[in-house]
PDB file of N, CA and C in Angstrom:
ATOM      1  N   UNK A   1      80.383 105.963  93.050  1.00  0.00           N
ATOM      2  CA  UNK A   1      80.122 106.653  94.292  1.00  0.00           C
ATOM      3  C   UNK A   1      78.640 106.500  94.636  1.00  0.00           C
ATOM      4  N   UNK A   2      78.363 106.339  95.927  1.00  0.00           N
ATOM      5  CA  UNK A   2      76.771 106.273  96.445  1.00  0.00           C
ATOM      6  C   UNK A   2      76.416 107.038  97.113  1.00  0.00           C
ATOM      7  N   UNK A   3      75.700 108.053  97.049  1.00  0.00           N
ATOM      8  CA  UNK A   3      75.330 108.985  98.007  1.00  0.00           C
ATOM      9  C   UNK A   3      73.817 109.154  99.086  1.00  0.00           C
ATOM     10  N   UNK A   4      74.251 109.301 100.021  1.00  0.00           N
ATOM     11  CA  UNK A   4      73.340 108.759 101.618  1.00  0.00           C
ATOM     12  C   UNK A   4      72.333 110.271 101.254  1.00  0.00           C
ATOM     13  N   UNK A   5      71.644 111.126 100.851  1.00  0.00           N
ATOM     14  CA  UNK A   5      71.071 112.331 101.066  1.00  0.00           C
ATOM     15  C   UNK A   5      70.478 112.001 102.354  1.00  0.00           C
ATOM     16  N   UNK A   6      70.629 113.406 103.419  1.00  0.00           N
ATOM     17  CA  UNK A   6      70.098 113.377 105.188  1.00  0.00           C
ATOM     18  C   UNK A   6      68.237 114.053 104.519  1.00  0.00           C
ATOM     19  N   UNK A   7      68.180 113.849 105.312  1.00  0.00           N
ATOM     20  CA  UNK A   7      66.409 114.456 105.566  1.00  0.00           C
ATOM     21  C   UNK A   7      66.210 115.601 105.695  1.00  0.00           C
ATOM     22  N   UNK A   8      66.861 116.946 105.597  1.00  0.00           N
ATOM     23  CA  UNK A   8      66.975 118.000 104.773  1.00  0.00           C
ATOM     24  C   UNK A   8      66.646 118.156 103.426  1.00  0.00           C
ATOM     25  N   UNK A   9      67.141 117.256 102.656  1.00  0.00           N
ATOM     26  CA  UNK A   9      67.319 117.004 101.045  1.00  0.00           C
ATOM     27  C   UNK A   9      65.900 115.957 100.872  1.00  0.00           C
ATOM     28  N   UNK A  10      65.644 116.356  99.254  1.00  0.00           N
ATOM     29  CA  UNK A  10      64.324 115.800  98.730  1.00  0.00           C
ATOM     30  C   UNK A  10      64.840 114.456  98.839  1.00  0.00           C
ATOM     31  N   UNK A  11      63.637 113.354  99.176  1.00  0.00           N
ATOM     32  CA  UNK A  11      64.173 111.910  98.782  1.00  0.00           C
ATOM     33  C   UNK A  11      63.780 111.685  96.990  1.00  0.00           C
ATOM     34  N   UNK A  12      63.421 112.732  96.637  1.00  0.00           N
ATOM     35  CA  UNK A  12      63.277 112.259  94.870  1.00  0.00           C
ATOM     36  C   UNK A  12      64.522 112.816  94.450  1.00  0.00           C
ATOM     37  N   UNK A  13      65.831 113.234  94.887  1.00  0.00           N
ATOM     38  CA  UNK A  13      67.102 113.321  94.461  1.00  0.00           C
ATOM     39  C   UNK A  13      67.322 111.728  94.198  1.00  0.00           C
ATOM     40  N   UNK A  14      67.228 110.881  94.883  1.00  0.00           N
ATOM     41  CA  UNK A  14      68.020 109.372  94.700  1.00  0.00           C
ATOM     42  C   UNK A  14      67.080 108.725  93.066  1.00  0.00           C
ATOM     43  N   UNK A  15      66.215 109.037  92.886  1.00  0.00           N
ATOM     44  CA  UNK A  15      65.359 109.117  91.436  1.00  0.00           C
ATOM     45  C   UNK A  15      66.327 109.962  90.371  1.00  0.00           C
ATOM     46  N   UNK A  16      66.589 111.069  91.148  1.00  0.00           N
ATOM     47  CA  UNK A  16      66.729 112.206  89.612  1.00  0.00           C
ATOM     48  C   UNK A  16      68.247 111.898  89.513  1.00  0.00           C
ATOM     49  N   UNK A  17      68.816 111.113  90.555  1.00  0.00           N
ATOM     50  CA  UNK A  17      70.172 111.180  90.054  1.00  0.00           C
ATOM     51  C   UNK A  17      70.755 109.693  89.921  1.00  0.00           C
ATOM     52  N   UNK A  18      69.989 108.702  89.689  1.00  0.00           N
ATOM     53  CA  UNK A  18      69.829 107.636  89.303  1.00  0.00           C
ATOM     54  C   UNK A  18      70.998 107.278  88.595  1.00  0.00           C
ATOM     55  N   UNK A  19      70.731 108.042  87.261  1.00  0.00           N
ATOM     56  CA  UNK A  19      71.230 107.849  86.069  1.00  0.00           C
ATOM     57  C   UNK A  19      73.298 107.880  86.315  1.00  0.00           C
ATOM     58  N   UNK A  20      73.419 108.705  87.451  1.00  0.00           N
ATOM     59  CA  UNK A  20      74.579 108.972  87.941  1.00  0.00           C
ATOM     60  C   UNK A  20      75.616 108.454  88.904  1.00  0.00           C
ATOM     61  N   UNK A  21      74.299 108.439  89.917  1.00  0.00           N
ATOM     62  CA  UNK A  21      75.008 107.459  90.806  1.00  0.00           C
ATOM     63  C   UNK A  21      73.515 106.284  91.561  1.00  0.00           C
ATOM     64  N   UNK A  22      74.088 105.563  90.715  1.00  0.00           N
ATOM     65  CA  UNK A  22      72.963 104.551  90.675  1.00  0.00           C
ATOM     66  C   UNK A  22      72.419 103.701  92.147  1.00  0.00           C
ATOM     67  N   UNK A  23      73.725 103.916  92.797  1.00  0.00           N
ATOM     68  CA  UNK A  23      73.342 103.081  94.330  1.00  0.00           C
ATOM     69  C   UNK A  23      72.670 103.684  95.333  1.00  0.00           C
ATOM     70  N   UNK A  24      72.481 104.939  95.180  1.00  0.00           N
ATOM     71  CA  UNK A  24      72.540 105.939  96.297  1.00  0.00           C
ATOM     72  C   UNK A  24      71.103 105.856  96.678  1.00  0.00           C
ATOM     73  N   UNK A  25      70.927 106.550  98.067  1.00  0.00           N
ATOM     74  CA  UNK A  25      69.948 106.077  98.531  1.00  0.00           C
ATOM     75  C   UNK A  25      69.181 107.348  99.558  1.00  0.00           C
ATOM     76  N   UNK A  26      68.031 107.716 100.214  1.00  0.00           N
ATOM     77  CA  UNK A  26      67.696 108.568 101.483  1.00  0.00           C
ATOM     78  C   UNK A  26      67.809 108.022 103.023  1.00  0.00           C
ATOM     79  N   UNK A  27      67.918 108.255 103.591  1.00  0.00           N
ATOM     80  CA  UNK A  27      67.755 107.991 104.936  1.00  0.00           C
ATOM     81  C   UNK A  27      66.163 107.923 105.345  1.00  0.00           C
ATOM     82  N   UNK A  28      65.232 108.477 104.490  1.00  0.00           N
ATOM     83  CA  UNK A  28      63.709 108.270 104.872  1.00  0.00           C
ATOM     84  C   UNK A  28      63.894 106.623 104.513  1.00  0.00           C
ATOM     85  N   UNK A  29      64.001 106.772 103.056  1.00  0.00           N
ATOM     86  CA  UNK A  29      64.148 105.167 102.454  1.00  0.00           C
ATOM     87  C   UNK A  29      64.422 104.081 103.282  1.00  0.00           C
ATOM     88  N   UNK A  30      65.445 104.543 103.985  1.00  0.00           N
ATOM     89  CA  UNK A  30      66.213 103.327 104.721  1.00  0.00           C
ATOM     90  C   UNK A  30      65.641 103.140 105.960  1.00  0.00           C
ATOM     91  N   UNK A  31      65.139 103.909 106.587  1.00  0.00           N
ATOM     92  CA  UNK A  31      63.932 104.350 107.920  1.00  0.00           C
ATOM     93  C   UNK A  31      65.406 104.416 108.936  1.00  0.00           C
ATOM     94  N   UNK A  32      66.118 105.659 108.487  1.00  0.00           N
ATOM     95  CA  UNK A  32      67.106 105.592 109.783  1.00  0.00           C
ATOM     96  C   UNK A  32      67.440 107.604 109.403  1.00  0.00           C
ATOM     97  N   UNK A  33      65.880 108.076 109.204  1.00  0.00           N
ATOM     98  CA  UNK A  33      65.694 109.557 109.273  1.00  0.00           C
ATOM     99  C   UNK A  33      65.695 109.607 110.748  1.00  0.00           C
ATOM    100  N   UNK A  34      65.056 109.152 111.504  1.00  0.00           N
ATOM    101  CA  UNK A  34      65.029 109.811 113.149  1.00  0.00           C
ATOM    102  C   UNK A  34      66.355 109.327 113.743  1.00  0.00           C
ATOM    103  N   UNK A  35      67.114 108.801 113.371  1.00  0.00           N
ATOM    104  CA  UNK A  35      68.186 108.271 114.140  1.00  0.00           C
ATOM    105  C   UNK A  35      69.396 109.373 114.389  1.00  0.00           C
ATOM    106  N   UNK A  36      70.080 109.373 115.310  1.00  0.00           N
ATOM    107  CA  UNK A  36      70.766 110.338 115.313  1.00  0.00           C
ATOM    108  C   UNK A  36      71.856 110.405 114.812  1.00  0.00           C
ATOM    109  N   UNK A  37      72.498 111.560 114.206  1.00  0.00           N
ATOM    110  CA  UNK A  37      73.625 111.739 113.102  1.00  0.00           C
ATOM    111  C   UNK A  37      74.830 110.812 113.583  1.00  0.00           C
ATOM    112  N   UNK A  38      75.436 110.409 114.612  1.00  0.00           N
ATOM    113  CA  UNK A  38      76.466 109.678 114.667  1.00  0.00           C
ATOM    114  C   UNK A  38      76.123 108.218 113.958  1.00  0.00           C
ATOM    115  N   UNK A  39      75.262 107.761 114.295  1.00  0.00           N
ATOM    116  CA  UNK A  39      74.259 106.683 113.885  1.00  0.00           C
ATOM    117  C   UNK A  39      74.307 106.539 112.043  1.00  0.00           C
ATOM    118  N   UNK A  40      73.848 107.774 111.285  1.00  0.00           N
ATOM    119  CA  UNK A  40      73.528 107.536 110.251  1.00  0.00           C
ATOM    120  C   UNK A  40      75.476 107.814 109.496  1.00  0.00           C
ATOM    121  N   UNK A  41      76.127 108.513 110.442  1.00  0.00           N
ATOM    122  CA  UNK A  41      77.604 108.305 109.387  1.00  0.00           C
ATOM    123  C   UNK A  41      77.802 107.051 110.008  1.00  0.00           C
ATOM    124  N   UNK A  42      77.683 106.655 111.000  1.00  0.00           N
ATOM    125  CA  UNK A  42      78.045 105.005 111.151  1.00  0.00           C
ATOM    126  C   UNK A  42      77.991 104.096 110.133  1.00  0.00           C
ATOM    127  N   UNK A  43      76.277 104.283 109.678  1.00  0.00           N
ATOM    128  CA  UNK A  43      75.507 103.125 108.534  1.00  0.00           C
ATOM    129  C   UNK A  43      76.406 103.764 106.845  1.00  0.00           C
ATOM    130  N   UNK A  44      76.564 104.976 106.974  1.00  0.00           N
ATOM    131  CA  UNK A  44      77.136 105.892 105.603  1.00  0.00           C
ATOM    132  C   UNK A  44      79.081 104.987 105.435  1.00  0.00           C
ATOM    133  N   UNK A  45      79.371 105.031 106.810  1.00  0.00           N
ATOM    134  CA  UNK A  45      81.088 104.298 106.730  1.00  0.00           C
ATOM    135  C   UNK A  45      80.976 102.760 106.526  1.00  0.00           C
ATOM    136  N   UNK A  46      79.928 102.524 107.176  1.00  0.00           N
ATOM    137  CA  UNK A  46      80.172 100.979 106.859  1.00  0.00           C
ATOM    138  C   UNK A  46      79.474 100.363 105.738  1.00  0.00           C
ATOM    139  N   UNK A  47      78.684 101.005 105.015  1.00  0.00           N
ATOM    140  CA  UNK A  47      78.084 100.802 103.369  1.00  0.00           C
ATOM    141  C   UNK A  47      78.683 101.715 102.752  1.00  0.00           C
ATOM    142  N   UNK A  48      79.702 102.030 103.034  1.00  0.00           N
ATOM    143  CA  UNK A  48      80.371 103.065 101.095  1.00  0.00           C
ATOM    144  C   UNK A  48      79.437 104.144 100.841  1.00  0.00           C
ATOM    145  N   UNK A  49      79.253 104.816 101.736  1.00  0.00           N
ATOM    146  CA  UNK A  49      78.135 105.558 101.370  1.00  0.00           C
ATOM    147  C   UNK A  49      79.015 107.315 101.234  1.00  0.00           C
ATOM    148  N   UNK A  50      78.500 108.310 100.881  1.00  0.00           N
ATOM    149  CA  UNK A  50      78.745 110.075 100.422  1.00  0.00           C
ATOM    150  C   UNK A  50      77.859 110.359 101.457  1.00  0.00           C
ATOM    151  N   UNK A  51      78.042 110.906 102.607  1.00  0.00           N
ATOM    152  CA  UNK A  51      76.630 112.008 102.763  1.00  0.00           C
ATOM    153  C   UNK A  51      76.648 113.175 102.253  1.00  0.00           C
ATOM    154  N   UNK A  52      75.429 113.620 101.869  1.00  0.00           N
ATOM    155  CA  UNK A  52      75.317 114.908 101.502  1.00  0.00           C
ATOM    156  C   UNK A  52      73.941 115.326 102.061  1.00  0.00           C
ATOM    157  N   UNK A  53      74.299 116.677 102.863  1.00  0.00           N
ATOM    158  CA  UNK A  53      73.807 117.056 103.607  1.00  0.00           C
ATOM    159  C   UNK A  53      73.710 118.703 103.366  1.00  0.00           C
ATOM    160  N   UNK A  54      72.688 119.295 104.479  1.00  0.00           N
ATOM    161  CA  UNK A  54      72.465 121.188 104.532  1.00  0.00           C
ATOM    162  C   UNK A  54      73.198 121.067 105.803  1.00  0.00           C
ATOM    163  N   UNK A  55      73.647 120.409 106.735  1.00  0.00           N
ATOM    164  CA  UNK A  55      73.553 119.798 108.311  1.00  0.00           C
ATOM    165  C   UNK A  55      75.105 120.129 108.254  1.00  0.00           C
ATOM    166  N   UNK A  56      75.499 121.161 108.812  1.00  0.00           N
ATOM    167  CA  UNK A  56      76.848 121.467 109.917  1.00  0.00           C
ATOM    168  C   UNK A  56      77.464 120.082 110.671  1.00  0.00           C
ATOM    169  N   UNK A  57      76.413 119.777 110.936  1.00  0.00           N
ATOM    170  CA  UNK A  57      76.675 118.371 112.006  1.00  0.00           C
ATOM    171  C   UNK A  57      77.920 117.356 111.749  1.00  0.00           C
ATOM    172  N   UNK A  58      77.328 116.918 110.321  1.00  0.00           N
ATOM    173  CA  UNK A  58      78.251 115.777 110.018  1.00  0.00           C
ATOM    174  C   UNK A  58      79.556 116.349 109.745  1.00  0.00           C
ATOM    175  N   UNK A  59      79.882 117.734 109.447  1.00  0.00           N
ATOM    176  CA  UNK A  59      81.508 118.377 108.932  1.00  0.00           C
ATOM    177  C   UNK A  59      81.868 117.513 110.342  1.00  0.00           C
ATOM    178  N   UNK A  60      81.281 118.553 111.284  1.00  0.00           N
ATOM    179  CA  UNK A  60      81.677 118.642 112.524  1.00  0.00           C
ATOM    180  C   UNK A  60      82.249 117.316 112.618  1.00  0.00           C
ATOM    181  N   UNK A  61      81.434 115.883 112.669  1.00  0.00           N
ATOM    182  CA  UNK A  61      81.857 115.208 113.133  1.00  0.00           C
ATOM    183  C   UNK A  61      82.754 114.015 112.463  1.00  0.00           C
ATOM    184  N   UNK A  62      83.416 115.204 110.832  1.00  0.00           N
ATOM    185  CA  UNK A  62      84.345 114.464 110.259  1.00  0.00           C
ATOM    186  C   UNK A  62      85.868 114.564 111.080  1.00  0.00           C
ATOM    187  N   UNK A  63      85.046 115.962 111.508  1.00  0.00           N
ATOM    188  CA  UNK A  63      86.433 116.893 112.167  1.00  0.00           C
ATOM    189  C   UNK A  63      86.557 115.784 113.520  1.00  0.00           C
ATOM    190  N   UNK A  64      85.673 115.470 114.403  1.00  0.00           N
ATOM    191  CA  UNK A  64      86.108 114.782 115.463  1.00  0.00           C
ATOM    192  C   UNK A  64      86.672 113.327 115.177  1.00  0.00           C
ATOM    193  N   UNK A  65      86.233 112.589 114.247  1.00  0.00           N
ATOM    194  CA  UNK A  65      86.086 111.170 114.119  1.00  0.00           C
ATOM    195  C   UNK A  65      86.709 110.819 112.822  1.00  0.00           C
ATOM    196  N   UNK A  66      87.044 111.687 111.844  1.00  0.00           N
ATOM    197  CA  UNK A  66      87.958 111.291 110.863  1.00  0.00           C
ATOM    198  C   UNK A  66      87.283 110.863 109.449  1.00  0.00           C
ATOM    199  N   UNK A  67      87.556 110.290 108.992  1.00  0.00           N
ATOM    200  CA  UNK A  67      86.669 109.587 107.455  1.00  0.00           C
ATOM    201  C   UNK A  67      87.129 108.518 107.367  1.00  0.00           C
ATOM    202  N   UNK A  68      86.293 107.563 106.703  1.00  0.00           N
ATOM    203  CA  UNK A  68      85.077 107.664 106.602  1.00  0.00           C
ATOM    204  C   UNK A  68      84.402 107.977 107.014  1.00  0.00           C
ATOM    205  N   UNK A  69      83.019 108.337 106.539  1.00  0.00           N
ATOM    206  CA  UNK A  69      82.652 108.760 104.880  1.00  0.00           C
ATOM    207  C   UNK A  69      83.352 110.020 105.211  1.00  0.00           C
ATOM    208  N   UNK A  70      83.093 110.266 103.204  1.00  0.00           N
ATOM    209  CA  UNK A  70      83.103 111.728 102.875  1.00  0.00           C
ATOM    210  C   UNK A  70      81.632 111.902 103.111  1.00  0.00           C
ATOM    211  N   UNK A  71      81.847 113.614 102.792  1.00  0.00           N
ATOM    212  CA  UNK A  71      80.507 114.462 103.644  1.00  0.00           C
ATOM    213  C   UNK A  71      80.159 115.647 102.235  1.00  0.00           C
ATOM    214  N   UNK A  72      79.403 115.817 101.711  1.00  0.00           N
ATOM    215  CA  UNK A  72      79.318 116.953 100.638  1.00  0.00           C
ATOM    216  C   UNK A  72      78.606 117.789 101.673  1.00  0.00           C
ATOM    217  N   UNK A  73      78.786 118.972 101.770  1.00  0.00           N
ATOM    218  CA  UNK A  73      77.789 120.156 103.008  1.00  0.00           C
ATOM    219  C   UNK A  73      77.468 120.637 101.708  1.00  0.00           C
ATOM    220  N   UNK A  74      75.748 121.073 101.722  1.00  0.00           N
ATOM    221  CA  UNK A  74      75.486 121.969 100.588  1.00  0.00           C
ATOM    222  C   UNK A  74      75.215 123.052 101.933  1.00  0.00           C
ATOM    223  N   UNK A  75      75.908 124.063 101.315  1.00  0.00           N
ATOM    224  CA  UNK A  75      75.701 125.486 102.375  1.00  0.00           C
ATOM    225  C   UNK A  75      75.135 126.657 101.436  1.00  0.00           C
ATOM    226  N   UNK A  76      73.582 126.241 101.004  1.00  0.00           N
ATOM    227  CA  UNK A  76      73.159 127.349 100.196  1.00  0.00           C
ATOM    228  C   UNK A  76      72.105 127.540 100.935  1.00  0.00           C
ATOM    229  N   UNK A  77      71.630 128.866 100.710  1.00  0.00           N
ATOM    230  CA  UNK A  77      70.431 129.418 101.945  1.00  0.00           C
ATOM    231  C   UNK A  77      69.486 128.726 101.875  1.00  0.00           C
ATOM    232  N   UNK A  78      68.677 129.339 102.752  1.00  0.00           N
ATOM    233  CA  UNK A  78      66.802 128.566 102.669  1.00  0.00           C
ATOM    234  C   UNK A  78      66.299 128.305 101.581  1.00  0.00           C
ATOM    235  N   UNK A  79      65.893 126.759 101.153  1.00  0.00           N
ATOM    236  CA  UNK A  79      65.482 126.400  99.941  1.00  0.00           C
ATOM    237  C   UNK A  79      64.406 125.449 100.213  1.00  0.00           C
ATOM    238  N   UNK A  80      63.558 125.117  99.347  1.00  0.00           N
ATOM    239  CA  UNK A  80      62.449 124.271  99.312  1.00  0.00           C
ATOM    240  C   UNK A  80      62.960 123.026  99.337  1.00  0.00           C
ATOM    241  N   UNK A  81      62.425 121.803  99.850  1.00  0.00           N
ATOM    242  CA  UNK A  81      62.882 120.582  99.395  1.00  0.00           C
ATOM    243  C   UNK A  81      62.471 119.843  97.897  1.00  0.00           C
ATOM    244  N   UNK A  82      61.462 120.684  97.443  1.00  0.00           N
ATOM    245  CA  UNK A  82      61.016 120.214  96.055  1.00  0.00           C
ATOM    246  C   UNK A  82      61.898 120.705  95.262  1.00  0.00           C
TER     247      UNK A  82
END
């Protein structure tokens, strides 16, 4: 499994979880942080990609548009990105 983390989430997750899922990648990384969310599940369906996200957005727009990708929502309160 490869997981896309959105720009909410630390980009030193794709470091710390290396060991796990080795492909995975940030959206800073990839320089497609400013792009808009339809955009980045676009690049997430057509590379095999997980998003995992804090972002309502992408459920939403599993609900309109179907899956691919899967979507992990972390829905835990206000947290630091470190």
């Amino acid at each position: 499994m490869k997981l896309l983390f959105d720009q909410n989430l630390s980009p030193k997750l794709v470091e710390r979880l290396a060991d796990l899922y080795p492909d995975s990648n940030h959206v800073y990384q990839l320089g497609i942080d400013l792009a808009p969310d339809k955009e980045m599940r676009d690049y997430a369906a057509r590379d095999g990609f997980v998003i995992v996200t804090k972002d309502s957005d992408f459920s939403d727009l599993c609900i309109l548009l179907g899956f691919p990708p899967k979507v992990i929502w972390i829905r835990r309160g206000n947290c630091s990105r470190h």
